[in-house]
C-alpha atoms as a PDB file:
ATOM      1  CA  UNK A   1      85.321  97.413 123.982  1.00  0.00           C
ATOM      2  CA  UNK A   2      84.123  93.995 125.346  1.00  0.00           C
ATOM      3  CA  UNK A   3      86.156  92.640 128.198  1.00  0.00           C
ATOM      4  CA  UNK A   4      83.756  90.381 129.297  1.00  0.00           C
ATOM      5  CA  UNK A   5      85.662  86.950 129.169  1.00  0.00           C
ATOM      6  CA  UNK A   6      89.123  88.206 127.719  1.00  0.00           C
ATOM      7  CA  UNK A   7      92.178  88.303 129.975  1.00  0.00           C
ATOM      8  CA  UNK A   8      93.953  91.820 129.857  1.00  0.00           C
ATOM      9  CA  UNK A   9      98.046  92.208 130.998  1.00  0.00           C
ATOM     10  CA  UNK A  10      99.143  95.313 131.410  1.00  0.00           C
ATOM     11  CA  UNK A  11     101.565  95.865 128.764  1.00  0.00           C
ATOM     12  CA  UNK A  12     104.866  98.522 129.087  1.00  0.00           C
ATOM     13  CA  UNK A  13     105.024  99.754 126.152  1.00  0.00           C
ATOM     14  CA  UNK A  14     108.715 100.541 126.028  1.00  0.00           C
ATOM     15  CA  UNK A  15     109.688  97.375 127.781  1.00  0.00           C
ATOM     16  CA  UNK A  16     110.911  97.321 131.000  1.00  0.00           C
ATOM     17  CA  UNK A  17     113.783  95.311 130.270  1.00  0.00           C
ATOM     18  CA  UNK A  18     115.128  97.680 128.025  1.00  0.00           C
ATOM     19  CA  UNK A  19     115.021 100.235 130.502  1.00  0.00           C
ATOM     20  CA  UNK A  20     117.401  98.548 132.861  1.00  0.00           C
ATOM     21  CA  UNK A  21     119.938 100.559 134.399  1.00  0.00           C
ATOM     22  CA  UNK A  22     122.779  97.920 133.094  1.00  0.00           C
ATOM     23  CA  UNK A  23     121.172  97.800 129.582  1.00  0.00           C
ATOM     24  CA  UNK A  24     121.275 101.824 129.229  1.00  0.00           C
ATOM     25  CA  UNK A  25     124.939 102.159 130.743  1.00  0.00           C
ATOM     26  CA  UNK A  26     126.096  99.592 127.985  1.00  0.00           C
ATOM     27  CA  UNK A  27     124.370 102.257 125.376  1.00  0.00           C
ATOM     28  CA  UNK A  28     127.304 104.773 126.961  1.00  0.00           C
ATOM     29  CA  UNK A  29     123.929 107.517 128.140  1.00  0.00           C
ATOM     30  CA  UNK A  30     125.273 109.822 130.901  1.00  0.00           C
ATOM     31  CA  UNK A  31     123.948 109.045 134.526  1.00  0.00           C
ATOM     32  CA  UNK A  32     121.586 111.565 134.410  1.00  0.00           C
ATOM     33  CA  UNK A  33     119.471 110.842 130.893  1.00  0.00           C
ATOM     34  CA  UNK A  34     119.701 107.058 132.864  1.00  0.00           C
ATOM     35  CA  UNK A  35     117.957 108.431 135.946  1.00  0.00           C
ATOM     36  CA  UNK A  36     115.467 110.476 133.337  1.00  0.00           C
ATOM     37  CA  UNK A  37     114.439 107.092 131.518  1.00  0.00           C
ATOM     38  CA  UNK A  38     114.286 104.779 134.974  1.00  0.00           C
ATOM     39  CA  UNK A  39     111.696 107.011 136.561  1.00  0.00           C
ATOM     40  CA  UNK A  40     109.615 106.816 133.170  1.00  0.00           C
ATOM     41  CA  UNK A  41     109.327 103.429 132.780  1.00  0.00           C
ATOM     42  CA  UNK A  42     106.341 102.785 135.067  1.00  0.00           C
ATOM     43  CA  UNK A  43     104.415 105.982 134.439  1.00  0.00           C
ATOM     44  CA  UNK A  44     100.817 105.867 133.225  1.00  0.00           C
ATOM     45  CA  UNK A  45     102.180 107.317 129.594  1.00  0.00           C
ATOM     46  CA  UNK A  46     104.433 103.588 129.546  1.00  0.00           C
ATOM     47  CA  UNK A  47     101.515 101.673 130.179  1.00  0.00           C
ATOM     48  CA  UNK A  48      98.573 100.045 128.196  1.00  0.00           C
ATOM     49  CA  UNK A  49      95.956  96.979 129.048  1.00  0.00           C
ATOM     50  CA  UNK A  50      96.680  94.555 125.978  1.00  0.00           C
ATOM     51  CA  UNK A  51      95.007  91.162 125.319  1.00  0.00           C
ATOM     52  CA  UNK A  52      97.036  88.705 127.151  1.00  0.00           C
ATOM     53  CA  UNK A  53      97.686  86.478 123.764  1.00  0.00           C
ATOM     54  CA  UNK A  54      98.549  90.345 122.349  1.00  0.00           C
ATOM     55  CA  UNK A  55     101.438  90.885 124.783  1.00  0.00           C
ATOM     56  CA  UNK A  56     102.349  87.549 125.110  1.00  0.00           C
ATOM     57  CA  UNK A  57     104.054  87.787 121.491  1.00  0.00           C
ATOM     58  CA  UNK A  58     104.941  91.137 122.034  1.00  0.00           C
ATOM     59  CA  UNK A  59     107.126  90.063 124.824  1.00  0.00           C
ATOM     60  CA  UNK A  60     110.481  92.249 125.076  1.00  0.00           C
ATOM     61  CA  UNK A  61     110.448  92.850 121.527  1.00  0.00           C
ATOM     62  CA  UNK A  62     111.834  96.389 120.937  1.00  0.00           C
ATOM     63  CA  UNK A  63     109.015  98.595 120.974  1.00  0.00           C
ATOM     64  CA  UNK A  64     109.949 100.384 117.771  1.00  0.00           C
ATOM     65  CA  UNK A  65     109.722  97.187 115.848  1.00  0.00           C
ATOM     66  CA  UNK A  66     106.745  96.043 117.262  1.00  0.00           C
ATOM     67  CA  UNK A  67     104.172  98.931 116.656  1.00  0.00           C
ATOM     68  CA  UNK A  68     105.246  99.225 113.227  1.00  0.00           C
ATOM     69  CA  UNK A  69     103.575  95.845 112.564  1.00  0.00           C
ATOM     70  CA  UNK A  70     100.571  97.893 113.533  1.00  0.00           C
ATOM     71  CA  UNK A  71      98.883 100.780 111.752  1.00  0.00           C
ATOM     72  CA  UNK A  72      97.695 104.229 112.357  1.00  0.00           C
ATOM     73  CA  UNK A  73      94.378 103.478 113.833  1.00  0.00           C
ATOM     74  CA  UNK A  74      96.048 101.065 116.207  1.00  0.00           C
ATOM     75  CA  UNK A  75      98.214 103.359 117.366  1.00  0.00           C
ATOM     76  CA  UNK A  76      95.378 106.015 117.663  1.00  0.00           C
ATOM     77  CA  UNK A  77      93.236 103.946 119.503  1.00  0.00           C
ATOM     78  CA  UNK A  78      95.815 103.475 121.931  1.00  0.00           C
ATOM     79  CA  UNK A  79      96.966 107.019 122.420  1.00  0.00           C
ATOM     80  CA  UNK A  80     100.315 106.501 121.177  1.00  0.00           C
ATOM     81  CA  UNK A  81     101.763 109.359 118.964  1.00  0.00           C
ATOM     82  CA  UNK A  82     102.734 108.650 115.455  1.00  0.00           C
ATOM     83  CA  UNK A  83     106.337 110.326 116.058  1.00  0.00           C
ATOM     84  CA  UNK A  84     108.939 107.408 114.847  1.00  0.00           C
ATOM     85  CA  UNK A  85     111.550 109.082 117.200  1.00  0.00           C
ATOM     86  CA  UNK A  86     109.389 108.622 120.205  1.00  0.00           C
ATOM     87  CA  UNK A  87     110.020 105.215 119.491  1.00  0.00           C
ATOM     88  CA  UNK A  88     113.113 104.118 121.293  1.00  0.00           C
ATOM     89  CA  UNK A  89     113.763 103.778 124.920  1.00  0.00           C
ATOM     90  CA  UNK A  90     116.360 106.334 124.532  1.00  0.00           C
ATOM     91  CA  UNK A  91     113.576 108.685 124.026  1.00  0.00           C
ATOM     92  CA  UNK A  92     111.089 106.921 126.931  1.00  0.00           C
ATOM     93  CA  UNK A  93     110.752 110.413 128.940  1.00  0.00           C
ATOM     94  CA  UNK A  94     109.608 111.905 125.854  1.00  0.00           C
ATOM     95  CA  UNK A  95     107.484 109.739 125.119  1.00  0.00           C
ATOM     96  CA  UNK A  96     105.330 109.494 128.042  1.00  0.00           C
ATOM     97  CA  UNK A  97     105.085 113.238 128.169  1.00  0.00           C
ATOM     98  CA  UNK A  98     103.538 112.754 125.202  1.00  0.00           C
ATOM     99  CA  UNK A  99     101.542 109.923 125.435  1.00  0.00           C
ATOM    100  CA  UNK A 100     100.829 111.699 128.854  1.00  0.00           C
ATOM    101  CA  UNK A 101      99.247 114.589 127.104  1.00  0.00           C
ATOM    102  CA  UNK A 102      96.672 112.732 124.781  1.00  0.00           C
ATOM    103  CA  UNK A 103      95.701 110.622 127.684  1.00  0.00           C
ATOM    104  CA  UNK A 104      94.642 114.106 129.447  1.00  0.00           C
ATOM    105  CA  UNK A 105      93.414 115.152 125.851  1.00  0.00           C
ATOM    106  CA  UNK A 106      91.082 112.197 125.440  1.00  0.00           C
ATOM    107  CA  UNK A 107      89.956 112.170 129.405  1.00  0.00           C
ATOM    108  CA  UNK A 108      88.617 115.869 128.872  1.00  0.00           C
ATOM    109  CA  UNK A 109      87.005 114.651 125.377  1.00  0.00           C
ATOM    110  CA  UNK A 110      85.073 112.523 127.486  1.00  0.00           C
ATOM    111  CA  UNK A 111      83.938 114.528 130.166  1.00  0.00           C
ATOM    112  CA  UNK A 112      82.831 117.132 127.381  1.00  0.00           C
ATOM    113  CA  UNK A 113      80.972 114.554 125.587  1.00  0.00           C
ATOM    114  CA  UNK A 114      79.053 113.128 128.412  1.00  0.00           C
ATOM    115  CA  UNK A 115      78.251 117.220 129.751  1.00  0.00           C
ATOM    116  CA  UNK A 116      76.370 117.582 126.624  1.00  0.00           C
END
């Protein structure tokens, strides 16, 4: 990747602002799937560098409708699983265990590849 001269933000993927205590209480969740999805919303597994143009647009657009303007090798490249009901911010926890785990997959690639 060439980041010389490109201006990065970093990106939550499930936005933020859909995470908001108020926004989940008026979805009726019990307090504590509420506290589950709060304390997942700045993790590593919610977070990605995107070009700033890139995540300008994306904005607070509900994640599930944005990445499926994107395709599979999109969403490989940035270690998001292809599992539609990971989607949702209803589902955030989940989905940075997830995203959690090929981050740790694709570290330990690395370090394999560069022992040989």
């Amino acid at each position: 990747m060439d980041w010389n001269g490109s201006d990065y933000h970093v990106d939550h993927i499930i936005p933020r602002s859909r995470a908001e205590r108020r926004v989940l209480m008026g979805m009726g969740l019990p307090e504590h799937r509420i506290k589950e999805i709060t304390a997942a919303v700045d993790r590593l597994g919610n977070l990605q560098l995107l070009p700033s143009q890139e995540n300008l647009e994306k904005n607070d657009l509900p994640f599930e409708a944005w990445i499926t303007s994107r395709n599979v090798a999109y969403r490989e490249q940035h270690l998001i699983d292809d599992t539609p009901d990971l989607w949702t911010v209803t589902a955030l926890p989940e989905f940075v265990r997830h995203r959690d785990r090929l981050i740790r997959q694709k570290l330990l690639s690395l370090t394999v590849q560069e022992a040989a």
